[in-house]
C-alpha atoms as a PDB file:
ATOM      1  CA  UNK A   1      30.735 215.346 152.787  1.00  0.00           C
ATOM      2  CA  UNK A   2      27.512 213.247 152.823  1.00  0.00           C
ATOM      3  CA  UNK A   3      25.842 215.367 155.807  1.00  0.00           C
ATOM      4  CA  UNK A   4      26.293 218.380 153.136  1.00  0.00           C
ATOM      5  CA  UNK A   5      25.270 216.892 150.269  1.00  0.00           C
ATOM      6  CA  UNK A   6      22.133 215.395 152.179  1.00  0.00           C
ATOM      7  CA  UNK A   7      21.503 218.924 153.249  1.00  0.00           C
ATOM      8  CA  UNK A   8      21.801 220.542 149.879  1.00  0.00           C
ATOM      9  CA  UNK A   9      19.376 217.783 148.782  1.00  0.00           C
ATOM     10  CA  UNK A  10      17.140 218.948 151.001  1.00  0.00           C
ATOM     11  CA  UNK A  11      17.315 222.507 150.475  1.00  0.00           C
ATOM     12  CA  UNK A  12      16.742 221.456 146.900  1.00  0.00           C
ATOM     13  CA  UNK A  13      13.868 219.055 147.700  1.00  0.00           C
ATOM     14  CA  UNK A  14      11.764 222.271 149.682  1.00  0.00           C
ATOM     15  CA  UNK A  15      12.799 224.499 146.624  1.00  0.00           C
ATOM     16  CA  UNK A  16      15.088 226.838 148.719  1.00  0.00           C
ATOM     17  CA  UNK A  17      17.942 227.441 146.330  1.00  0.00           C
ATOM     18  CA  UNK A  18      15.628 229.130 143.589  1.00  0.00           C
ATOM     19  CA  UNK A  19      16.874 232.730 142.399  1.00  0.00           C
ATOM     20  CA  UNK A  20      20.508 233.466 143.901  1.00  0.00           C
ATOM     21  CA  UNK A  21      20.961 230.098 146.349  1.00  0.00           C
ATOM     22  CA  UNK A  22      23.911 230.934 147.883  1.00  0.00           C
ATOM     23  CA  UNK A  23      22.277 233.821 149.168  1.00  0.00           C
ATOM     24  CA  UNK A  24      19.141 232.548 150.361  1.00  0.00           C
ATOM     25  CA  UNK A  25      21.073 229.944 152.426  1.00  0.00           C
ATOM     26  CA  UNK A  26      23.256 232.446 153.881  1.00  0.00           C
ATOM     27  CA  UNK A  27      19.650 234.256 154.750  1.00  0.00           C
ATOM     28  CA  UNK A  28      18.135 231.162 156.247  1.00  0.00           C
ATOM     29  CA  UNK A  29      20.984 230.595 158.387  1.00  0.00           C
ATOM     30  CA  UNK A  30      21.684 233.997 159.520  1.00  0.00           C
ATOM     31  CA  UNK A  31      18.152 233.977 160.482  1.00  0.00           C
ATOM     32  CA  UNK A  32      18.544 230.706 162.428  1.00  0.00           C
ATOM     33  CA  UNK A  33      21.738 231.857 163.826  1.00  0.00           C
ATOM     34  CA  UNK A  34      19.982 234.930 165.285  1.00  0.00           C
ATOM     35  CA  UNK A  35      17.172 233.443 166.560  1.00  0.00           C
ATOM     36  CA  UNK A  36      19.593 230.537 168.373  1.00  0.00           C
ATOM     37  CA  UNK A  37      21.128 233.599 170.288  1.00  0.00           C
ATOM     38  CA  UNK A  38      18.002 235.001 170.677  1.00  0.00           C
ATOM     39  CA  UNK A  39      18.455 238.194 169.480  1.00  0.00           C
ATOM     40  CA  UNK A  40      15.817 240.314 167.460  1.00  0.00           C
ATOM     41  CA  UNK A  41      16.768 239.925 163.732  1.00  0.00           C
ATOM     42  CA  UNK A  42      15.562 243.331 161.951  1.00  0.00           C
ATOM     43  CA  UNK A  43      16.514 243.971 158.546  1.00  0.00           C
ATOM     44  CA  UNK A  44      18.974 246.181 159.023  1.00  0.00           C
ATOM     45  CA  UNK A  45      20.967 244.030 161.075  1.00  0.00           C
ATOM     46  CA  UNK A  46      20.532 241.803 157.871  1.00  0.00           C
ATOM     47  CA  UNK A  47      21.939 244.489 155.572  1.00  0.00           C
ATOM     48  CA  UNK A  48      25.085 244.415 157.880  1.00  0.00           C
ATOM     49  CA  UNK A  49      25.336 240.387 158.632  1.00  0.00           C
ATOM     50  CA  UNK A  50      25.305 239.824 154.818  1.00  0.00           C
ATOM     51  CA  UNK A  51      27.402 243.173 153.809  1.00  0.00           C
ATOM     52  CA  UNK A  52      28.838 241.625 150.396  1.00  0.00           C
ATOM     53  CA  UNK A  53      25.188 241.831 148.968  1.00  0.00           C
ATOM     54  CA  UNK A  54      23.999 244.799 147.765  1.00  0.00           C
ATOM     55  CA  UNK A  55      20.573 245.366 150.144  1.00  0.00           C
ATOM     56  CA  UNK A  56      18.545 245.308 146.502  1.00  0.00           C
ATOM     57  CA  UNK A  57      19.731 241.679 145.531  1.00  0.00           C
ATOM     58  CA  UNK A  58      19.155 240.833 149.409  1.00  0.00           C
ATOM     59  CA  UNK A  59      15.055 241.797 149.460  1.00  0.00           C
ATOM     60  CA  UNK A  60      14.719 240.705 146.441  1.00  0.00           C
ATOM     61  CA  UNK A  61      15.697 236.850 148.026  1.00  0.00           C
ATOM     62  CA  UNK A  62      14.434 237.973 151.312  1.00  0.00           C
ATOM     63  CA  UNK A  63      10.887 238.378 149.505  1.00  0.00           C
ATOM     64  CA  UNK A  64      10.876 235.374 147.675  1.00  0.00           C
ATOM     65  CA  UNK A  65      11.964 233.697 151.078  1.00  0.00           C
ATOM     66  CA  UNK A  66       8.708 235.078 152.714  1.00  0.00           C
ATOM     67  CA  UNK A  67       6.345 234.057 150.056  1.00  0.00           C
ATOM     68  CA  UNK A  68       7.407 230.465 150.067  1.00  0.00           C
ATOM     69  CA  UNK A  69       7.037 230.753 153.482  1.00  0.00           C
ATOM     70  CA  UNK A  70       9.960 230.310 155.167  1.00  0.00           C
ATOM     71  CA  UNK A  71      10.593 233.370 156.964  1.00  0.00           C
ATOM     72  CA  UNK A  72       8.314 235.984 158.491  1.00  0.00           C
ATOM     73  CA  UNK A  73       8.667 239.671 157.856  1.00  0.00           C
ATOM     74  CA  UNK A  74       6.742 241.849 160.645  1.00  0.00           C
ATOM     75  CA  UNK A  75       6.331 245.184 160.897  1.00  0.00           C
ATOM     76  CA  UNK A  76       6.392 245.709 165.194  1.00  0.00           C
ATOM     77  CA  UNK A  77       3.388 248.185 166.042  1.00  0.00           C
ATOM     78  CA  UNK A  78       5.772 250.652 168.015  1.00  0.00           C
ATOM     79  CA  UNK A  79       8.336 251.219 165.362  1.00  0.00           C
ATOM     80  CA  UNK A  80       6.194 251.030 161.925  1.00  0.00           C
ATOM     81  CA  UNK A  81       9.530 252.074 159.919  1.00  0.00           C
ATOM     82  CA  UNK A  82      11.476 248.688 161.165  1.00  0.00           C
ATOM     83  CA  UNK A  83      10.907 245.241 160.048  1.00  0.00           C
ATOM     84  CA  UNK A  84      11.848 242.156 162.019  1.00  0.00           C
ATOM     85  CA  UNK A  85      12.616 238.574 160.450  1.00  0.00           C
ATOM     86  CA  UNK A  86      11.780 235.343 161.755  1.00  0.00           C
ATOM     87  CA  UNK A  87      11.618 231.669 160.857  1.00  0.00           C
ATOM     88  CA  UNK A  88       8.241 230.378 159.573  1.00  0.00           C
ATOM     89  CA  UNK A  89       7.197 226.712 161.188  1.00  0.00           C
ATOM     90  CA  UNK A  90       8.335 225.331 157.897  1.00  0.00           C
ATOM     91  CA  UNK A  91      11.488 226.634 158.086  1.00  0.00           C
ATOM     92  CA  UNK A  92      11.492 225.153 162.032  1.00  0.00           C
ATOM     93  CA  UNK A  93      10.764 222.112 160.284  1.00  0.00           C
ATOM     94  CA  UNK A  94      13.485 222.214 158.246  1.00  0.00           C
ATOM     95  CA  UNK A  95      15.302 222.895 160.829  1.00  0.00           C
ATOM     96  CA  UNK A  96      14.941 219.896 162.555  1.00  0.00           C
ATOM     97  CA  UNK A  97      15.517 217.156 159.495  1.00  0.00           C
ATOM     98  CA  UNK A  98      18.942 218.681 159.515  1.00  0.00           C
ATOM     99  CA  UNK A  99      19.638 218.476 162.991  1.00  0.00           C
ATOM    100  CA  UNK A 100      17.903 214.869 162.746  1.00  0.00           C
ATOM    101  CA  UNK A 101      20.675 214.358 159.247  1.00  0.00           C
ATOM    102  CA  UNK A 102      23.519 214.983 161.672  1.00  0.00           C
ATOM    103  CA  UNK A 103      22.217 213.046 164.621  1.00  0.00           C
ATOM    104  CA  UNK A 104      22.154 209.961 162.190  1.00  0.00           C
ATOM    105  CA  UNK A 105      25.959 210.896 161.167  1.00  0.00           C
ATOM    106  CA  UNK A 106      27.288 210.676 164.301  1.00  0.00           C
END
Protein backbone atom coordinates (compact mmCIF):
# COMPACT_ATOMS: atom_id res chain seq x y z
CA UNK A 1 0.00 0.00 0.00
CA UNK A 2 2.93 2.46 0.38
CA UNK A 3 4.31 1.82 -3.35
CA UNK A 4 0.61 3.17 -4.32
CA UNK A 5 0.29 5.80 -2.21
CA UNK A 6 3.95 6.99 -3.15
CA UNK A 7 2.77 6.77 -6.69
CA UNK A 8 -0.42 8.69 -6.29
CA UNK A 9 1.82 11.27 -4.55
CA UNK A 10 3.59 11.56 -7.39
CA UNK A 11 1.02 11.74 -9.90
CA UNK A 12 -0.24 14.48 -7.63
CA UNK A 13 3.17 16.18 -7.23
CA UNK A 14 3.49 16.51 -11.53
CA UNK A 15 -0.26 17.66 -11.47
CA UNK A 16 -1.57 14.55 -13.39
CA UNK A 17 -4.84 13.89 -11.64
CA UNK A 18 -6.37 17.41 -12.62
CA UNK A 19 -9.92 17.20 -14.43
CA UNK A 20 -11.29 13.44 -14.28
CA UNK A 21 -7.97 11.54 -12.56
CA UNK A 22 -9.04 8.29 -12.78
CA UNK A 23 -9.18 8.70 -16.31
CA UNK A 24 -6.09 10.35 -17.09
CA UNK A 25 -4.22 7.56 -15.22
CA UNK A 26 -5.96 4.94 -17.02
CA UNK A 27 -4.71 7.14 -20.28
CA UNK A 28 -1.14 7.36 -19.12
CA UNK A 29 -0.93 3.80 -18.54
CA UNK A 30 -2.67 2.52 -21.49
CA UNK A 31 -0.28 4.61 -23.31
CA UNK A 32 2.70 3.08 -21.46
CA UNK A 33 1.24 -0.27 -21.77
CA UNK A 34 1.15 0.12 -25.57
CA UNK A 35 4.25 1.47 -26.09
CA UNK A 36 5.91 -1.54 -23.68
CA UNK A 37 4.43 -3.96 -26.39
CA UNK A 38 5.40 -1.82 -28.91
CA UNK A 39 2.49 -1.42 -30.71
CA UNK A 40 1.30 1.89 -32.50
CA UNK A 41 -1.22 3.55 -30.08
CA UNK A 42 -3.77 5.60 -32.43
CA UNK A 43 -6.72 7.05 -30.98
CA UNK A 44 -9.02 4.85 -31.99
CA UNK A 45 -7.46 2.01 -30.45
CA UNK A 46 -7.85 4.41 -27.37
CA UNK A 47 -11.60 4.79 -27.87
CA UNK A 48 -11.73 0.90 -27.65
CA UNK A 49 -8.95 0.25 -24.70
CA UNK A 50 -10.92 2.72 -22.50
CA UNK A 51 -14.64 1.74 -23.86
CA UNK A 52 -16.50 2.84 -20.48
CA UNK A 53 -15.66 6.55 -21.42
CA UNK A 54 -17.60 8.22 -23.68
CA UNK A 55 -14.76 9.32 -26.59
CA UNK A 56 -15.92 13.21 -25.65
CA UNK A 57 -14.90 12.94 -21.85
CA UNK A 58 -11.73 10.90 -23.21
CA UNK A 59 -10.21 14.01 -25.61
CA UNK A 60 -11.22 16.21 -23.48
CA UNK A 61 -8.39 14.47 -20.77
CA UNK A 62 -6.43 13.32 -23.69
CA UNK A 63 -5.99 17.20 -24.57
CA UNK A 64 -5.27 18.40 -21.34
CA UNK A 65 -2.72 15.39 -21.16
CA UNK A 66 -0.92 16.83 -24.30
CA UNK A 67 -0.72 20.36 -23.18
CA UNK A 68 0.93 19.56 -19.92
CA UNK A 69 3.03 17.65 -21.88
CA UNK A 70 2.85 14.33 -21.16
CA UNK A 71 1.77 12.67 -24.17
CA UNK A 72 2.26 13.42 -27.85
CA UNK A 73 -0.55 13.54 -30.34
CA UNK A 74 0.80 13.22 -34.13
CA UNK A 75 -0.87 13.35 -37.05
CA UNK A 76 1.40 10.54 -39.44
CA UNK A 77 1.93 12.29 -42.98
CA UNK A 78 0.43 9.18 -44.91
CA UNK A 79 -2.83 8.91 -43.12
CA UNK A 80 -3.73 12.76 -42.22
CA UNK A 81 -7.28 11.48 -40.80
CA UNK A 82 -5.44 9.21 -37.92
CA UNK A 83 -3.74 10.38 -34.90
CA UNK A 84 -1.13 8.41 -32.99
CA UNK A 85 -0.30 8.85 -29.12
CA UNK A 86 2.89 8.68 -27.49
CA UNK A 87 4.66 9.40 -24.23
CA UNK A 88 6.37 12.82 -23.94
CA UNK A 89 10.12 12.61 -22.19
CA UNK A 90 8.37 13.85 -19.12
CA UNK A 91 6.10 11.30 -19.00
CA UNK A 92 9.41 8.78 -19.66
CA UNK A 93 10.56 10.48 -16.72
CA UNK A 94 7.88 9.69 -14.78
CA UNK A 95 8.12 6.64 -15.80
CA UNK A 96 11.19 5.83 -14.37
CA UNK A 97 10.69 7.36 -10.55
CA UNK A 98 8.05 4.71 -10.42
CA UNK A 99 9.94 1.95 -11.59
CA UNK A 100 12.87 3.46 -9.30
CA UNK A 101 9.64 3.58 -6.18
CA UNK A 102 9.30 -0.16 -6.68
CA UNK A 103 12.94 -1.04 -7.03
CA UNK A 104 13.37 0.58 -3.48
CA UNK A 105 10.25 -1.68 -2.24
CA UNK A 106 11.62 -4.71 -3.00
Amino acid sequence: MEILTAILRLFREEKVQEGNSMLSILILITVLDFEKRNIELSLKKLYLELGQFSDVTIRKDLNRLSKAQLLNIETPSDDLRSKIITSSPRLKSIELRIANLNCEQL
